[in-house]
Protein backbone atom coordinates (compact mmCIF):
# COMPACT_ATOMS: atom_id res chain seq x y z
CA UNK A 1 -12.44 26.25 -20.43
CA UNK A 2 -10.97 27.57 -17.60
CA UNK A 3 -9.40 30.66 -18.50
CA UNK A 4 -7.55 31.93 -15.35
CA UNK A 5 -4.91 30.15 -13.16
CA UNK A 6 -5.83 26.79 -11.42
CA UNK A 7 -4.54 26.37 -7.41
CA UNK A 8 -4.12 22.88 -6.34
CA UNK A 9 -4.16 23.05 -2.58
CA UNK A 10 -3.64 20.01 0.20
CA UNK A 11 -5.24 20.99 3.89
CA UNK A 12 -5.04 18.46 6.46
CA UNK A 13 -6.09 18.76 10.58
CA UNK A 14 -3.85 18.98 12.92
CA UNK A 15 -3.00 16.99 16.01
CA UNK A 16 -4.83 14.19 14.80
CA UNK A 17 -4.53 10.22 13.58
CA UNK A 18 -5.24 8.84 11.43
CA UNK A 19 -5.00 11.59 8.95
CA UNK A 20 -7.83 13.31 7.74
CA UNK A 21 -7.02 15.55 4.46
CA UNK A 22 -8.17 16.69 1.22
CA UNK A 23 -6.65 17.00 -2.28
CA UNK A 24 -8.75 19.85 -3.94
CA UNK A 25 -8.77 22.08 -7.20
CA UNK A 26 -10.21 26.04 -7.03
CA UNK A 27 -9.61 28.77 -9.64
CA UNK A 28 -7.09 31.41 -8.00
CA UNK A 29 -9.33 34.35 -7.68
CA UNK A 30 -12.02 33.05 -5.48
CA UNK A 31 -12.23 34.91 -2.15
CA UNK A 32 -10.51 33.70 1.13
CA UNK A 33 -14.31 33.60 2.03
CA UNK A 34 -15.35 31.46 -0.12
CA UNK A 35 -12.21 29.06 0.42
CA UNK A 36 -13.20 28.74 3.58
CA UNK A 37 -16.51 28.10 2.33
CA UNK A 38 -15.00 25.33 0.18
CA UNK A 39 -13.23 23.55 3.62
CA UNK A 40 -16.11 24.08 5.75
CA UNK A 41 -17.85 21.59 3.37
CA UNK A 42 -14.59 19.01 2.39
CA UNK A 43 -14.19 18.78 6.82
CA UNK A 44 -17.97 18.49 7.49
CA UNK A 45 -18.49 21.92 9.37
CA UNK A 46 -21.95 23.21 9.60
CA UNK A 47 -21.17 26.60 9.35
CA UNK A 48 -22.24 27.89 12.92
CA UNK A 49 -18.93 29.26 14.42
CA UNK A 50 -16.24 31.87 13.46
CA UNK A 51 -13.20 31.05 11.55
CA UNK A 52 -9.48 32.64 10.16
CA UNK A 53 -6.69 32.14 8.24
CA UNK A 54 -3.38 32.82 9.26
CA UNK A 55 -0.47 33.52 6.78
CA UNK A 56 1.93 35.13 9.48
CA UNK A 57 2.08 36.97 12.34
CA UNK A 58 0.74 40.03 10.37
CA UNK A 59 -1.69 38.38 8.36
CA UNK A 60 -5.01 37.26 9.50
CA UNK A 61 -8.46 37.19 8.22
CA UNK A 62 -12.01 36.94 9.99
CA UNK A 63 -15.31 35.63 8.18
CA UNK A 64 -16.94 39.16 7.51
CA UNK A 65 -18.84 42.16 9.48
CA UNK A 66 -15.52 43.48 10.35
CA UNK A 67 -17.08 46.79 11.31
CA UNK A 68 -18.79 45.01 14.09
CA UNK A 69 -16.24 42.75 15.16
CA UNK A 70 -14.44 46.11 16.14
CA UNK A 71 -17.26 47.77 17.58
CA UNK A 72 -16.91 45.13 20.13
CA UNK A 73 -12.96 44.86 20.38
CA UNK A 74 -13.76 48.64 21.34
CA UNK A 75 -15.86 47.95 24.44
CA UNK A 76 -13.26 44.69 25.85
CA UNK A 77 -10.63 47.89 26.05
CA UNK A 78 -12.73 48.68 29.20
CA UNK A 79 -14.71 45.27 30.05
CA UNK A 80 -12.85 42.23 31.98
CA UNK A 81 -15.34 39.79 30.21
CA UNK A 82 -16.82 40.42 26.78
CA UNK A 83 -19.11 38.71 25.03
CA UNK A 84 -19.62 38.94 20.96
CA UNK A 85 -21.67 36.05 20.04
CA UNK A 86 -21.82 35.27 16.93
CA UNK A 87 -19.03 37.31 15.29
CA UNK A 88 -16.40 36.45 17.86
CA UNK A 89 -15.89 34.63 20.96
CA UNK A 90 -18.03 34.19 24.34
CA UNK A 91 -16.98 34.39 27.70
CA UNK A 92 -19.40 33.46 30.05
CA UNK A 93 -19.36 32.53 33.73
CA UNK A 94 -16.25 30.48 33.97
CA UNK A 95 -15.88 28.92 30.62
CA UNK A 96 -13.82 31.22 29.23
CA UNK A 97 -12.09 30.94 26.04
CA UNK A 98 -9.37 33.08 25.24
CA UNK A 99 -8.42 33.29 21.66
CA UNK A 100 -8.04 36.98 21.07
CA UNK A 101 -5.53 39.74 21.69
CA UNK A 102 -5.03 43.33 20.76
CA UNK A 103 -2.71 42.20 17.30
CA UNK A 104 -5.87 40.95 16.03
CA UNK A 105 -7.17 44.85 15.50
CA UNK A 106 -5.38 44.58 12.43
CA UNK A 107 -7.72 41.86 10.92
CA UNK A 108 -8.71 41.93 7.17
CA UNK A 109 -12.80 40.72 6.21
CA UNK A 110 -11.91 37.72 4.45
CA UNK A 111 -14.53 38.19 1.80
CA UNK A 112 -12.92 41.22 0.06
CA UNK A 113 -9.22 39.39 -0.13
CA UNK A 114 -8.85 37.52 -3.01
CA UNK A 115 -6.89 33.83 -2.89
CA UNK A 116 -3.94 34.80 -5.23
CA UNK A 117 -3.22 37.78 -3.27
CA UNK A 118 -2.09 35.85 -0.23
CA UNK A 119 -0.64 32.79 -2.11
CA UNK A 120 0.85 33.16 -4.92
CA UNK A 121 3.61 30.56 -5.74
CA UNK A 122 3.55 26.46 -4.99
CA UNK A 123 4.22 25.22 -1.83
CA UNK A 124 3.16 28.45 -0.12
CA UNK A 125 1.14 27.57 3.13
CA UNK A 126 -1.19 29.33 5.60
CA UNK A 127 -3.37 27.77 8.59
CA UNK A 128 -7.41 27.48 8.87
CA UNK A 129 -9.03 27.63 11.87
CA UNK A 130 -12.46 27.15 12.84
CA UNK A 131 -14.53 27.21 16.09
CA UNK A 132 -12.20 29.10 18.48
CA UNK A 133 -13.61 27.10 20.99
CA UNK A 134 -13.24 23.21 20.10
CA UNK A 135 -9.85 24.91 17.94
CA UNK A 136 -10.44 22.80 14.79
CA UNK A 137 -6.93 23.83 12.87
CA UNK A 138 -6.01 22.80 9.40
CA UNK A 139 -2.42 23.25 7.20
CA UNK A 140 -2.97 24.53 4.11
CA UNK A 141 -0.30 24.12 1.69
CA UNK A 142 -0.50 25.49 -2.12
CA UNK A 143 0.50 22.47 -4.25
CA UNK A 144 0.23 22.98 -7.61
CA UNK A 145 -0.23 26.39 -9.92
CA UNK A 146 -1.32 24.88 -13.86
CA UNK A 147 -3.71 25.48 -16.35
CA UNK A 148 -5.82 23.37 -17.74
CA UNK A 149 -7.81 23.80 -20.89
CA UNK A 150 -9.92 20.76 -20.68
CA UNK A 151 -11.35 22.09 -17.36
CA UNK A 152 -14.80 24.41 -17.31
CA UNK A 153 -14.68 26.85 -14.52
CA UNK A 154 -17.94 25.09 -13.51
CA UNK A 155 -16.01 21.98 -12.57
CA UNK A 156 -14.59 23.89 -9.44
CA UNK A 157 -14.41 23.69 -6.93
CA UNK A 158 -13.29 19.97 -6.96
CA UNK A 159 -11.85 17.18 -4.57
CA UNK A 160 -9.71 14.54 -6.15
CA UNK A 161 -7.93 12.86 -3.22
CA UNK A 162 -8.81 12.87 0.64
CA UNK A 163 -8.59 10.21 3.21
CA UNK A 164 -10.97 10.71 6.73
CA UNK A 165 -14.51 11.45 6.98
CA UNK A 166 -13.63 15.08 8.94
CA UNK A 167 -14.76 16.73 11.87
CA UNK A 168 -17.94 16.56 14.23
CA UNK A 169 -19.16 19.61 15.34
CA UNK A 170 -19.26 20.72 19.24
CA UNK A 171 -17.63 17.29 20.18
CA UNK A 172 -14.74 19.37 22.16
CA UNK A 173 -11.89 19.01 18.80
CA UNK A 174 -9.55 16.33 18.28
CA UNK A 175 -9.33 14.53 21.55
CA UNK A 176 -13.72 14.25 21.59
CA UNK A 177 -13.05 13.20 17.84
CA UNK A 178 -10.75 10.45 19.27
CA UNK A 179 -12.93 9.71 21.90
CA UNK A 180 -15.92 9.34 19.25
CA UNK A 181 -13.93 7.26 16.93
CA UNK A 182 -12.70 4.86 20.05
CA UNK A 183 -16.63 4.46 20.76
CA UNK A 184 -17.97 3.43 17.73
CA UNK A 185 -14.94 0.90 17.39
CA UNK A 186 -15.50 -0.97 21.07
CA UNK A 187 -20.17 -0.70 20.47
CA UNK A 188 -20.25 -0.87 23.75
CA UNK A 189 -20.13 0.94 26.97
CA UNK A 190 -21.63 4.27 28.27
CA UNK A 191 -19.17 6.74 25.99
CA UNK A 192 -21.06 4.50 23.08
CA UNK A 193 -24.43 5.02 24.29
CA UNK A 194 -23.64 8.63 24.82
CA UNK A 195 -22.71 9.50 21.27
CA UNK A 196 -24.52 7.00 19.17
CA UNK A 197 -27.97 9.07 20.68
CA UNK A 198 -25.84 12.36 19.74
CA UNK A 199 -25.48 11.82 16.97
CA UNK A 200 -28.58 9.72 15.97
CA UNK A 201 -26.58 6.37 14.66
CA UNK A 202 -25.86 3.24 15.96
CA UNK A 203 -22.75 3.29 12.98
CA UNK A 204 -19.84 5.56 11.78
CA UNK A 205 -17.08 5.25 10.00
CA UNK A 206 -14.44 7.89 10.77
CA UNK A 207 -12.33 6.48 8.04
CA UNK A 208 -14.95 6.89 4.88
CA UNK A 209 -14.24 9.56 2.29
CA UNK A 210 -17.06 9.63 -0.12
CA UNK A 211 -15.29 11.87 -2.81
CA UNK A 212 -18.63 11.80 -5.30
CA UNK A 213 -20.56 12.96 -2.54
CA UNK A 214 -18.04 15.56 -1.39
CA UNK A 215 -18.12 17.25 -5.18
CA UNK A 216 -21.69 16.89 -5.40
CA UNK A 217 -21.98 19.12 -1.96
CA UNK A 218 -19.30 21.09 -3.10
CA UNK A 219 -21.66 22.81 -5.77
CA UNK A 220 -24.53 23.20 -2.89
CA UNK A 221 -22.97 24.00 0.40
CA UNK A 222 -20.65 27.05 -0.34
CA UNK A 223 -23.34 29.08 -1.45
CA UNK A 224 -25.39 28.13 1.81
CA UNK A 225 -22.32 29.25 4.06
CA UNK A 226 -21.96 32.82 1.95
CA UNK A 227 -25.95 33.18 2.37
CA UNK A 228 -25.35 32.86 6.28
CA UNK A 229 -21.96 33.97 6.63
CA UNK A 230 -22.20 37.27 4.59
CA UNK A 231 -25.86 37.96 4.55
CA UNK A 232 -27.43 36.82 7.51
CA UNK A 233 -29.58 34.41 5.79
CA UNK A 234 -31.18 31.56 7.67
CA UNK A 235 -30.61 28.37 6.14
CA UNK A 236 -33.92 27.38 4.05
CA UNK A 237 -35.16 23.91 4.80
CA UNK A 238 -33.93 22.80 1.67
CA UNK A 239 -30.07 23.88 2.88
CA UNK A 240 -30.68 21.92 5.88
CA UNK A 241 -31.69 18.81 4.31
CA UNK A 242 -28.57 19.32 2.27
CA UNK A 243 -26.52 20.42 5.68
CA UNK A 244 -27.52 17.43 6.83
CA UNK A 245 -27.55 14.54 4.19
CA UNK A 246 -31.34 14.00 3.84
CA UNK A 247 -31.19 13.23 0.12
């Protein structure tokens, strides 16, 4: 049984209809880490850009190599344009995205915070945010603190509600999301033609939430992200069949 306090938490993206959201269950010492773990895989991300959570103004979190991530804040003291790569933003030629400031020194490496450090009583929110560059930003809003003894900690994670199919990767955020959905409604057209050989399908269905299949990738996918996120590991070609629905 599960032995330790049970968080029931609602996230849902912003700036975008119709809603896309998820109901889901964790134990309450998992790492911010791996919670973001657990959203990259309810909201369809593929793991390939930065993300943080924001509590308030003082609190903020980034994915992990914090050491390096401030090696680098070090040389944009005396550099106009920087360029991090992987663990932060790019600036290059004149797409320039500019999501960091100085306050952001003070970040903490989300894998050594634990959840029920930084929420800690119902109704308690903080935002996600993911891909600093298409700004994919999600409320997340602590629901429900119970315990449960008919529940095995291997039962979490879990999602038990959701409505939305979640995000596409790269597609420039909410408004290419819109633009995507709006497509695959009309069939027709060059916007149509454009995506549907994308995204290699003549059919989707922004609206489907597949809950079984979400909890069965739920036990799979975190432990993918921590492998890349944390360790540097390159996604076997198992993982990517996974990643990417071939089973």
């Amino acid at each position: 049984m599960a032995s330790k306090p049970i968080y029931q938490i609602y996230a849902e993206l912003q700036d975008y209809e119709p809603k896309i959201w998820r109901r889901f269950q964790v134990m309450n010492d998992i790492t911010i880490a791996r919670l973001a773990y657990i959203l990259m895989t309810l909201f369809e991300m593929q793991g390939s850009h930065l993300y943080k959570f924001e509590v308030n103004e003082l609190d903020n979190f980034i994915i992990n190599h914090l050491e390096h991530y401030n090696k680098y804040m070090k040389e944009y003291d005396n550099d106009e344009f920087f360029k991090i790569g992987q663990y932060g933003c790019i600036f290059e030629d004149d797409n320039i995205i500019p999501i960091l400031d100085k306050r952001y020194r003070e970040l903490k490496d989300a894998k050594d915070i634990k959840l029920k450090h930084i929420l800690d009583e119902e109704n308690e929110k903080m935002e996600f945010q993911y891909d600093f560059g298409d700004n994919w930003c999600f409320n997340i809003v602590l629901e429900k603190i119970f315990e449960d003894e008919s529940i095995s900690g291997r039962d979490l994670p879990r999602v038990i509600e959701g409505e939305g199919f979640g995000i596409i990767e790269d597609c420039g955020g909410t408004g290419g999301l819109e633009d995507i959905r709006e497509s695959f409604k009309t069939k027709k057209g060059e916007d149509y033609e454009m995506y549907s050989n994308w995204l290699s399908t003549d059919k989707l269905d922004l609206s489907k939430c597949d809950l079984d299949d979400l909890n069965f990738r739920l036990k799979k996918l975190p432990r993918i992200f921590r492998d890349s996120y944390e360790y540097g590991f390159e996604p076997s070609e198992m993982s990517i069949k996974i990643l990417e629905r071939d089973y």
